[in-house]
C-alpha atoms as a PDB file:
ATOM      1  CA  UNK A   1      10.319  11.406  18.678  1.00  0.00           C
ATOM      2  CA  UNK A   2      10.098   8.078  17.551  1.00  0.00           C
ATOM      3  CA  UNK A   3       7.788   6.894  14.342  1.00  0.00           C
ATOM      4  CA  UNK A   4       6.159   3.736  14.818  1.00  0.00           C
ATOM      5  CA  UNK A   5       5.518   2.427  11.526  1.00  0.00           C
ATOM      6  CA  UNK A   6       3.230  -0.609  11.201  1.00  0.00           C
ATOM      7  CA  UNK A   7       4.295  -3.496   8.386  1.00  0.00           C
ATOM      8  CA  UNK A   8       7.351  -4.364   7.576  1.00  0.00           C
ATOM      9  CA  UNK A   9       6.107  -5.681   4.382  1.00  0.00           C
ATOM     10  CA  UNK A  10       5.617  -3.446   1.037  1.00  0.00           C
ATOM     11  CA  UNK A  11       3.588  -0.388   2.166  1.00  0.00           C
ATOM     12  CA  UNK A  12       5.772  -0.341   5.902  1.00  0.00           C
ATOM     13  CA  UNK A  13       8.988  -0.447   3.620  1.00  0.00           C
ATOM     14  CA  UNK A  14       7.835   2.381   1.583  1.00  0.00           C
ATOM     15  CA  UNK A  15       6.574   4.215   4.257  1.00  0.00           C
ATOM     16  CA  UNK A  16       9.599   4.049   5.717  1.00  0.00           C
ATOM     17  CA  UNK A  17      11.775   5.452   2.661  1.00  0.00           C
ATOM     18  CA  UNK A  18       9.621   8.046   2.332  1.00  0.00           C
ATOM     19  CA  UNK A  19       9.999   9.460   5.456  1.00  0.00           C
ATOM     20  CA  UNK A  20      13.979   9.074   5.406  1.00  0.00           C
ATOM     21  CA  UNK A  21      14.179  10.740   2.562  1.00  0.00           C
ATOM     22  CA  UNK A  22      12.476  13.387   4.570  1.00  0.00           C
ATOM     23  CA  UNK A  23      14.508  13.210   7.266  1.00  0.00           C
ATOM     24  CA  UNK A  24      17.477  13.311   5.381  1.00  0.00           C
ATOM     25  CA  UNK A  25      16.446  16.650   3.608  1.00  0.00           C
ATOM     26  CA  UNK A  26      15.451  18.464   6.875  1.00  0.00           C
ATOM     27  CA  UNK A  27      11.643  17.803   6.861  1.00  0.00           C
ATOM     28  CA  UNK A  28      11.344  16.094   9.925  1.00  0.00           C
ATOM     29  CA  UNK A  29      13.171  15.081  12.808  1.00  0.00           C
ATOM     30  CA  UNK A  30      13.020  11.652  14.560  1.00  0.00           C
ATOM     31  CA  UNK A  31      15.182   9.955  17.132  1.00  0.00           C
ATOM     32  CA  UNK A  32      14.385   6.504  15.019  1.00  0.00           C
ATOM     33  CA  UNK A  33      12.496   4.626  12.899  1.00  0.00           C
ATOM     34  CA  UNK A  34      10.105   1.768  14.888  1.00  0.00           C
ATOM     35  CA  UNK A  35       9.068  -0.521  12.027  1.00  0.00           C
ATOM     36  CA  UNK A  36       6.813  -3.468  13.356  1.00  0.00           C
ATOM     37  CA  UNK A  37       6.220  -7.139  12.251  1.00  0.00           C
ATOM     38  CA  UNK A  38       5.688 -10.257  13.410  1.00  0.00           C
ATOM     39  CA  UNK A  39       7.129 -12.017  10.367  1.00  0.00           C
ATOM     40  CA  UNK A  40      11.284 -13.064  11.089  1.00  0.00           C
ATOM     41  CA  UNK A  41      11.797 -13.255   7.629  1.00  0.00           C
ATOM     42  CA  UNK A  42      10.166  -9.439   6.814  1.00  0.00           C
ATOM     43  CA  UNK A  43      11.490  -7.600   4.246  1.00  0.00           C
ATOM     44  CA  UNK A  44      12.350  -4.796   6.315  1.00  0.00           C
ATOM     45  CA  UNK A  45      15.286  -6.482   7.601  1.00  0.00           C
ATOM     46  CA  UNK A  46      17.095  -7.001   4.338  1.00  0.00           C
ATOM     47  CA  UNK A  47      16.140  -3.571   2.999  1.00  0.00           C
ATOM     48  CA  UNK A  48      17.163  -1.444   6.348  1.00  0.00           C
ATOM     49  CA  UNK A  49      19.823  -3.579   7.732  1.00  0.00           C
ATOM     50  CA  UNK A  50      22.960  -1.049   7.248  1.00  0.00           C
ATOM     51  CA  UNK A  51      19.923   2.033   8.470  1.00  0.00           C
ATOM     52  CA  UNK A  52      21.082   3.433  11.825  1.00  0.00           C
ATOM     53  CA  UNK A  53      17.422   4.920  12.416  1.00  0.00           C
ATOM     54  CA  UNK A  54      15.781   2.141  11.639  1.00  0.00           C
ATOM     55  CA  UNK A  55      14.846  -0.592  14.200  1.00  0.00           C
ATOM     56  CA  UNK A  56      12.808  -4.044  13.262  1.00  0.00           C
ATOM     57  CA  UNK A  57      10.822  -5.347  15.871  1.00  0.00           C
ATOM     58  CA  UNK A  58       9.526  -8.476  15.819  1.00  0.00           C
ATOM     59  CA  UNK A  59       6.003  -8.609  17.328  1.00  0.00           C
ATOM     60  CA  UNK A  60       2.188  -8.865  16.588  1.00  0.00           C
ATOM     61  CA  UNK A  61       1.054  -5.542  16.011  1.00  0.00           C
ATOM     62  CA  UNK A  62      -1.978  -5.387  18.458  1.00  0.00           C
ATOM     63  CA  UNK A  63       0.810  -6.931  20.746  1.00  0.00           C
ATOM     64  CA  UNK A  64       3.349  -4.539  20.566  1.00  0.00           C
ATOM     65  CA  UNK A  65       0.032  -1.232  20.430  1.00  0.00           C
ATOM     66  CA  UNK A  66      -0.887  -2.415  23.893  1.00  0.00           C
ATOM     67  CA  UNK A  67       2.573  -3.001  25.703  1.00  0.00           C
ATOM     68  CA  UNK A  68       4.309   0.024  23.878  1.00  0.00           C
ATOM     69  CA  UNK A  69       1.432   2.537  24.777  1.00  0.00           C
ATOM     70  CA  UNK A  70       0.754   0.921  27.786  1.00  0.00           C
ATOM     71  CA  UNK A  71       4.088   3.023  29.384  1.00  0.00           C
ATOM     72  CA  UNK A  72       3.487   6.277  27.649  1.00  0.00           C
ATOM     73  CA  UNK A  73       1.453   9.338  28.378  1.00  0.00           C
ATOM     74  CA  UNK A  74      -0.100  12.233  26.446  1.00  0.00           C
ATOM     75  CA  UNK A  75       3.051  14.629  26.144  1.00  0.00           C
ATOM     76  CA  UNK A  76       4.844  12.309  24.337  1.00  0.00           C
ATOM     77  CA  UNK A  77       5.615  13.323  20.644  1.00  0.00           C
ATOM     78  CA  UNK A  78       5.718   9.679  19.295  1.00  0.00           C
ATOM     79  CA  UNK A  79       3.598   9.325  15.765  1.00  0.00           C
ATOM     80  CA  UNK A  80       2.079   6.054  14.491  1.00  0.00           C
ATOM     81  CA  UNK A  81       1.786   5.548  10.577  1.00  0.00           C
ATOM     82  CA  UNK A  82      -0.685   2.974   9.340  1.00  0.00           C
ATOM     83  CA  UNK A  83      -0.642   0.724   7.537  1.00  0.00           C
ATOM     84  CA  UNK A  84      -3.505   0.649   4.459  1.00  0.00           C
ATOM     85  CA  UNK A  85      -4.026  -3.038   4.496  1.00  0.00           C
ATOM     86  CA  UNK A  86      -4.219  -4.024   8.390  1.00  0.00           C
ATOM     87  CA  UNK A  87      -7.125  -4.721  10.901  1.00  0.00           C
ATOM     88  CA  UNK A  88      -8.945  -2.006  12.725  1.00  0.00           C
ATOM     89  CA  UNK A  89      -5.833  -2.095  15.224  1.00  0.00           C
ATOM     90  CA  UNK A  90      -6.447   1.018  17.096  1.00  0.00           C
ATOM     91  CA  UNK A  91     -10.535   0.178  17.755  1.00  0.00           C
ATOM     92  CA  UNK A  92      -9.033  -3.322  18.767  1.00  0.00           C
ATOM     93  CA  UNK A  93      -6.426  -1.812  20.932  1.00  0.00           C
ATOM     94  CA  UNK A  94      -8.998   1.044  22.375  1.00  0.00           C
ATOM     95  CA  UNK A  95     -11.689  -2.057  23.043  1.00  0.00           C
ATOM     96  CA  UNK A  96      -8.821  -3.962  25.087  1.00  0.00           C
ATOM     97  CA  UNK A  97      -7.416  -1.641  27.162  1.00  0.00           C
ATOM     98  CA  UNK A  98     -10.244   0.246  27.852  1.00  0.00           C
ATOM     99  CA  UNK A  99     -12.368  -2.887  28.939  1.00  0.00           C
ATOM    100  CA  UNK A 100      -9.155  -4.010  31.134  1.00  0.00           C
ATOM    101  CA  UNK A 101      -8.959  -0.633  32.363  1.00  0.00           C
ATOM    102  CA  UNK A 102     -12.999  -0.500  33.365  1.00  0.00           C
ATOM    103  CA  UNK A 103     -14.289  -4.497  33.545  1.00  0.00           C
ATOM    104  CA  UNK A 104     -17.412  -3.419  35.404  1.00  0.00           C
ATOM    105  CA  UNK A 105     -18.790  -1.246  32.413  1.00  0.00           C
ATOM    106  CA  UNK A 106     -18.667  -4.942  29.782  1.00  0.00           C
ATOM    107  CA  UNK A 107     -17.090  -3.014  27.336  1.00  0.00           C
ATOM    108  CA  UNK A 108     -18.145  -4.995  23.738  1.00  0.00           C
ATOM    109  CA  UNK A 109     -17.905  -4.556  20.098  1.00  0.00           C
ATOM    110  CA  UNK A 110     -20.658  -3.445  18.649  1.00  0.00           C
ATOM    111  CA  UNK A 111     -21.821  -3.554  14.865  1.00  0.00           C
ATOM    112  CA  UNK A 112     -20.780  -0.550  13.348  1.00  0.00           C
ATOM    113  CA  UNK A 113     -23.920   0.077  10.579  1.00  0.00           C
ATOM    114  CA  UNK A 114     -23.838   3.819  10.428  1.00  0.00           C
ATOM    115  CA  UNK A 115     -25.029   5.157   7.332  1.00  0.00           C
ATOM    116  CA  UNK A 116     -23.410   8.611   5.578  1.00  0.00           C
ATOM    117  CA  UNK A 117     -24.382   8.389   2.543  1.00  0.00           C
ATOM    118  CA  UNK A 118     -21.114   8.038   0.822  1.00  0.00           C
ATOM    119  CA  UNK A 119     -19.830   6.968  -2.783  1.00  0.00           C
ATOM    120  CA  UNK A 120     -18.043   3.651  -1.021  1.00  0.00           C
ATOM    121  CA  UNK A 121     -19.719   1.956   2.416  1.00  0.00           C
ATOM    122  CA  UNK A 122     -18.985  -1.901   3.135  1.00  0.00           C
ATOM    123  CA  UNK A 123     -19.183  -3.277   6.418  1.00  0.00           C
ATOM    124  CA  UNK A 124     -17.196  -6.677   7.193  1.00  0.00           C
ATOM    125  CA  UNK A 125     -18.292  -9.777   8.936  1.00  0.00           C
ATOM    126  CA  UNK A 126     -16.520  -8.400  12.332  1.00  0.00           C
ATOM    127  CA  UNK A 127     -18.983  -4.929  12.354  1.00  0.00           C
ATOM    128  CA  UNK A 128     -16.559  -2.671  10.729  1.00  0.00           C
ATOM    129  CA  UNK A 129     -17.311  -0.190   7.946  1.00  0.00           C
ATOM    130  CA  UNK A 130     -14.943   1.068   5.822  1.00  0.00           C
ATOM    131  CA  UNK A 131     -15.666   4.361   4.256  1.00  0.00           C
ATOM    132  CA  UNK A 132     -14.671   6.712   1.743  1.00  0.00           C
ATOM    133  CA  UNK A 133     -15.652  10.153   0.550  1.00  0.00           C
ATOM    134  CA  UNK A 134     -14.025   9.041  -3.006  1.00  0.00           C
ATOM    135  CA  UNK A 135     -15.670   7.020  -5.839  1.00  0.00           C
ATOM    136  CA  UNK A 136     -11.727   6.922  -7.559  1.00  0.00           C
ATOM    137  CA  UNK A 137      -8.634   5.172  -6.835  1.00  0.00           C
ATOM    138  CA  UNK A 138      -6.275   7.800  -5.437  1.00  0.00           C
ATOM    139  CA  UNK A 139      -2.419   7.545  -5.805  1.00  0.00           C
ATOM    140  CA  UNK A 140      -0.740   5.848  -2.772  1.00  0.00           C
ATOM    141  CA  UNK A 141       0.895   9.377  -2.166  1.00  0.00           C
ATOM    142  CA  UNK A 142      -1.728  12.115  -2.065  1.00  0.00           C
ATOM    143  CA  UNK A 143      -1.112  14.510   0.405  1.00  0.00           C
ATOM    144  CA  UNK A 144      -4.712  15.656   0.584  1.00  0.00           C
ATOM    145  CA  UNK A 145      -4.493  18.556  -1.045  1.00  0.00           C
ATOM    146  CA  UNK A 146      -7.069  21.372  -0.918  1.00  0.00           C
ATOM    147  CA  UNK A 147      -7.734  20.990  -4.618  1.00  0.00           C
ATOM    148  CA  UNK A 148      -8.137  17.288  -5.244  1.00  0.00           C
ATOM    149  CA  UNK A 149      -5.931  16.065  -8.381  1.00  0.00           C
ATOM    150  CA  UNK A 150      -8.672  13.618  -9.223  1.00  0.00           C
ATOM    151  CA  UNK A 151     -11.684  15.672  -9.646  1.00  0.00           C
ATOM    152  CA  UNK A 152      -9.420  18.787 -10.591  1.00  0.00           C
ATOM    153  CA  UNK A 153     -11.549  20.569  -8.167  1.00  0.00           C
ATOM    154  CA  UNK A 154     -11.622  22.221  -4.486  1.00  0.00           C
ATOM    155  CA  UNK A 155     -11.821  19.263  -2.023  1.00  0.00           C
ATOM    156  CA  UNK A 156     -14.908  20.774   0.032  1.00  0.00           C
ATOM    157  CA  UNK A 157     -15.357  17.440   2.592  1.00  0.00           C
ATOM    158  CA  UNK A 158     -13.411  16.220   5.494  1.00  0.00           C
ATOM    159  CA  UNK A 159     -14.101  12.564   6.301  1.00  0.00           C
ATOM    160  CA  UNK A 160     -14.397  13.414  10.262  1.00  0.00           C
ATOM    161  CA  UNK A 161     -16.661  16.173   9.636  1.00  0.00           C
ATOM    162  CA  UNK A 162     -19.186  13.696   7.643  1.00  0.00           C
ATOM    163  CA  UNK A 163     -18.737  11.235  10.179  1.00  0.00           C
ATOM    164  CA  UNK A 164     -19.593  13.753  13.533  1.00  0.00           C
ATOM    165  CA  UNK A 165     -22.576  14.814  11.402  1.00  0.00           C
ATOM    166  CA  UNK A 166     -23.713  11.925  10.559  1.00  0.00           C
ATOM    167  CA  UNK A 167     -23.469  10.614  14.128  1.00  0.00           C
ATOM    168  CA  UNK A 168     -25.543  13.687  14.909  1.00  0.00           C
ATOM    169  CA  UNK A 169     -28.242  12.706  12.845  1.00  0.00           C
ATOM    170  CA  UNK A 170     -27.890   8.797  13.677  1.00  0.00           C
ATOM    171  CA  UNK A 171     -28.954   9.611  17.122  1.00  0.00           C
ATOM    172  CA  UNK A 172     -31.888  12.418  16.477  1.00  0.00           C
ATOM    173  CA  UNK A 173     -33.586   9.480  14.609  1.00  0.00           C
ATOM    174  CA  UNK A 174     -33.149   6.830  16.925  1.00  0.00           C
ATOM    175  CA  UNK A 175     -33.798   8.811  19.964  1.00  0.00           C
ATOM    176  CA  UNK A 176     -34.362   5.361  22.452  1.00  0.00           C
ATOM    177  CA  UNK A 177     -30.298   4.455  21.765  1.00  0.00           C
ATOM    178  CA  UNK A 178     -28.501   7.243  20.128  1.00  0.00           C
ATOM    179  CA  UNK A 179     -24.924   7.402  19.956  1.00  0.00           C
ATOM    180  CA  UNK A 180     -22.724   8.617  23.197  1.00  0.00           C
ATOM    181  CA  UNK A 181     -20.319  10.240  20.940  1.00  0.00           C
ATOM    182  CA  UNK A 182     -17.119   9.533  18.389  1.00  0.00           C
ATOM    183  CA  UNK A 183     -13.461   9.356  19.019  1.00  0.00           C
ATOM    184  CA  UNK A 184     -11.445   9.339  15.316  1.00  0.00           C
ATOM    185  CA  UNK A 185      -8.101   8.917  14.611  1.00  0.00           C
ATOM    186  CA  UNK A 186      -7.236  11.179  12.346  1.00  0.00           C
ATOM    187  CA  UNK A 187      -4.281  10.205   9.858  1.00  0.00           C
ATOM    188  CA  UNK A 188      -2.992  13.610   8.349  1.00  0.00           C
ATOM    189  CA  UNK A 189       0.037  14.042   6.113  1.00  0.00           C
ATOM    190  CA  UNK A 190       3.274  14.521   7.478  1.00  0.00           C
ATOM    191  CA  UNK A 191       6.115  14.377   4.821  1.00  0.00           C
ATOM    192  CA  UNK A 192       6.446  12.934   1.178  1.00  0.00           C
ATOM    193  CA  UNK A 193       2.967  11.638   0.977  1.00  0.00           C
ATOM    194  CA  UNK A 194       2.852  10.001   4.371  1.00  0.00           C
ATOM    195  CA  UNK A 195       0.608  10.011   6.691  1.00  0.00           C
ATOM    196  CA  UNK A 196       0.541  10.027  10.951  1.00  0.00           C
ATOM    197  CA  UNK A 197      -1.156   9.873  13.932  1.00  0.00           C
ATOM    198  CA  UNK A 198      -0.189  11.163  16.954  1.00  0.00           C
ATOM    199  CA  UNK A 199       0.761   9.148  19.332  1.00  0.00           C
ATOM    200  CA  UNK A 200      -0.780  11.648  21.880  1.00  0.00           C
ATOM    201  CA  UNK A 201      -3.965  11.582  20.600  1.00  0.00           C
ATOM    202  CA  UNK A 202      -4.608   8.197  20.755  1.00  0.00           C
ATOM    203  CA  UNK A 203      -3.882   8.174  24.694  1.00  0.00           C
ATOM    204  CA  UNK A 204      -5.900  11.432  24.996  1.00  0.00           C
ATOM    205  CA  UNK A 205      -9.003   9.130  23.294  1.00  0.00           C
ATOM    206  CA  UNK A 206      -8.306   5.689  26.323  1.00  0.00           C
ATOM    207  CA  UNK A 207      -8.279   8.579  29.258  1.00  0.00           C
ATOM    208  CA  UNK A 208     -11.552  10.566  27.710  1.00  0.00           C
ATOM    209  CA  UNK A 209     -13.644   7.143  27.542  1.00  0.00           C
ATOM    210  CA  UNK A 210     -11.992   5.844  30.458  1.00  0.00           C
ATOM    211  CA  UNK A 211     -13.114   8.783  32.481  1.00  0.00           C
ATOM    212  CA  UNK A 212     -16.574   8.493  30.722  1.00  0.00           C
ATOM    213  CA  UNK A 213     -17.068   5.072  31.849  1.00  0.00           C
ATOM    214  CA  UNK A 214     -16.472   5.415  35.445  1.00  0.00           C
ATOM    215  CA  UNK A 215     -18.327   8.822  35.863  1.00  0.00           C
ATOM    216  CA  UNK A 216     -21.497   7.048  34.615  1.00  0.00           C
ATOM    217  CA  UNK A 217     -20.393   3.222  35.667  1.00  0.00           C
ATOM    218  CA  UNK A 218     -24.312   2.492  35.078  1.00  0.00           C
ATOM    219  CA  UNK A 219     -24.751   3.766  32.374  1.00  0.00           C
ATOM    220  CA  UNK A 220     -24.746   1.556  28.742  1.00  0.00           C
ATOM    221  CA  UNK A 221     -23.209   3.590  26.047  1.00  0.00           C
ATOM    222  CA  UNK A 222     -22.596   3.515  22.402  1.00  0.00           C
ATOM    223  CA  UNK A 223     -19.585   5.471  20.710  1.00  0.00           C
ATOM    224  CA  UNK A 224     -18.220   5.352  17.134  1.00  0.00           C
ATOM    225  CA  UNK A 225     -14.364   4.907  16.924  1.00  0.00           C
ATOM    226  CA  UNK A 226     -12.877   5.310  13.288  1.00  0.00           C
ATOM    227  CA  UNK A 227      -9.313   5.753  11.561  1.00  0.00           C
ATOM    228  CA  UNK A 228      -9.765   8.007   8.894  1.00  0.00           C
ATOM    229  CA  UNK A 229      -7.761  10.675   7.091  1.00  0.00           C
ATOM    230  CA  UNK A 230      -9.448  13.106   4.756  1.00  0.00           C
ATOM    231  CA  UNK A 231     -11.008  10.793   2.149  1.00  0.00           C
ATOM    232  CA  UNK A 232     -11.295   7.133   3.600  1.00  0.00           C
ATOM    233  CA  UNK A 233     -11.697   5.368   7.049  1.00  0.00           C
ATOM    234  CA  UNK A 234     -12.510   2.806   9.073  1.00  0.00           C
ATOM    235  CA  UNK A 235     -14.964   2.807  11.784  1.00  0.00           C
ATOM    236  CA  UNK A 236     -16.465   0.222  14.710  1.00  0.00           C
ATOM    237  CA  UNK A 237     -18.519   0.554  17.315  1.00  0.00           C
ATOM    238  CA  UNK A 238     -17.879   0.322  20.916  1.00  0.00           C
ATOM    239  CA  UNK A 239     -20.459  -0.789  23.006  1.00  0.00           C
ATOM    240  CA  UNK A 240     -20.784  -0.940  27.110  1.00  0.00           C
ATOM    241  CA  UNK A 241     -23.326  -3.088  28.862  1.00  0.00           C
ATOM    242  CA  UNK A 242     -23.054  -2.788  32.407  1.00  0.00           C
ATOM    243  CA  UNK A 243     -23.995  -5.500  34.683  1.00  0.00           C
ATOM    244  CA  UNK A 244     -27.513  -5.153  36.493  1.00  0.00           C
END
């Protein structure tokens, strides 16, 4: 199993400590360490330069998402760990390869202005909205815990539950273009306050629409795609316009 971590900056760096300390202790097990940047000078390459696990690679991130996943499938065991402070990358890398993979459906970005009613909701000038189910700043290591340290209470939400729901909703009241459905990454913790995706996950998401778009090649269709782990996310909006 490799662990693709994205940034080689600050937050990739720490990421990446993090989880060798866990790896060191017997937490986890990976074959190495993928850290990815398209800065030569990154810090990663001073900091893990004597690391045997750890491998810089020199590339744009959306770059290296599409050629690195382009050769895997859905049994692999790879994990990706976000970065906090980084584009949309998997909506951008879903919107690529899916509208490469199916021209004929004019696969488009859409402007993501679902509404859940949360304490923070900000879309950007591109049509993404970043969420969160938090009004507080949590610590850059919260491992999600049932009882959330900042409220001192039970944590009774799950960002991708709000999310489905409020998709549900989105598309009872707008009846003439309701939503086709969601796909969401979901970022959970994996060791010393670090979270992943599976890499396996994110294929199973480009062969589900893929499939979707040529069963119903006619057929325009609107579908939420977010990044989110238990408190905050990022969602867009995938849109297909077929020809007439």
């Amino acid at each position: 199993m490799d662990l693709i971590v994205i940034g080689g900056g600050c937050y990739g760096c720490y990421h990446t400590r993090q989880l060798l300390k866990a790896q060191r202790r017997g937490k986890i097990a990976a074959r190495r360490f993928l850290l990815v940047d398209h800065n030569p000078a990154c810090r990663a390459l001073a900091e893990f330069a004597d690391e045997p696990l750890v491998e810089v690679v020199r590339a744009d991130w959306s770059d290296f998402l599409r050629d690195r996943l382009a050769g895997m499938d859905a049994a692999t065991a790879d994990r990706l760990v976000p970065a906090p402070f980084a584009p949309h990358l998997l909506f951008e890398w879903l919107l690529d390869v899916v509208g490469a993979a199916v021209p004929e459906a004019g696969v488009t970005r859409g402007h993501c202005d679902l509404a859940l009613g949360l304490p923070y909701e900000h879309g950007d000038a591109l049509g993404n909205r970043f969420i969160s189910a938090a009004g507080w700043i949590c610590p850059a290591t919260c491992i999600e815990p049932a009882r959330c340290p900042a409220i001192r209470a039970e944590r009774t939400w799950e960002l991708g539950d709000i999310v489905r729901v409020g998709i549900e909703r989105a598309s009872l009241a707008a009846a003439a273009h309701p939503y086709s459905g969601v796909e969401l990454f979901t970022c959970h913790h994996y060791a010393y306050g670090i979270g992943t995706i599976p890499v396996a996950e994110i294929l199973g998401a480009r062969d589900r629409l893929v499939a979707a778009l040529r069963r119903e090649p006619g057929q325009a269709q609107r579908l939420v795609v977010g990044t989110v782990s238990a408190c905050h996310g990022v969602l867009g909006e995938l849109v297909s316009r077929p020809a007439d």
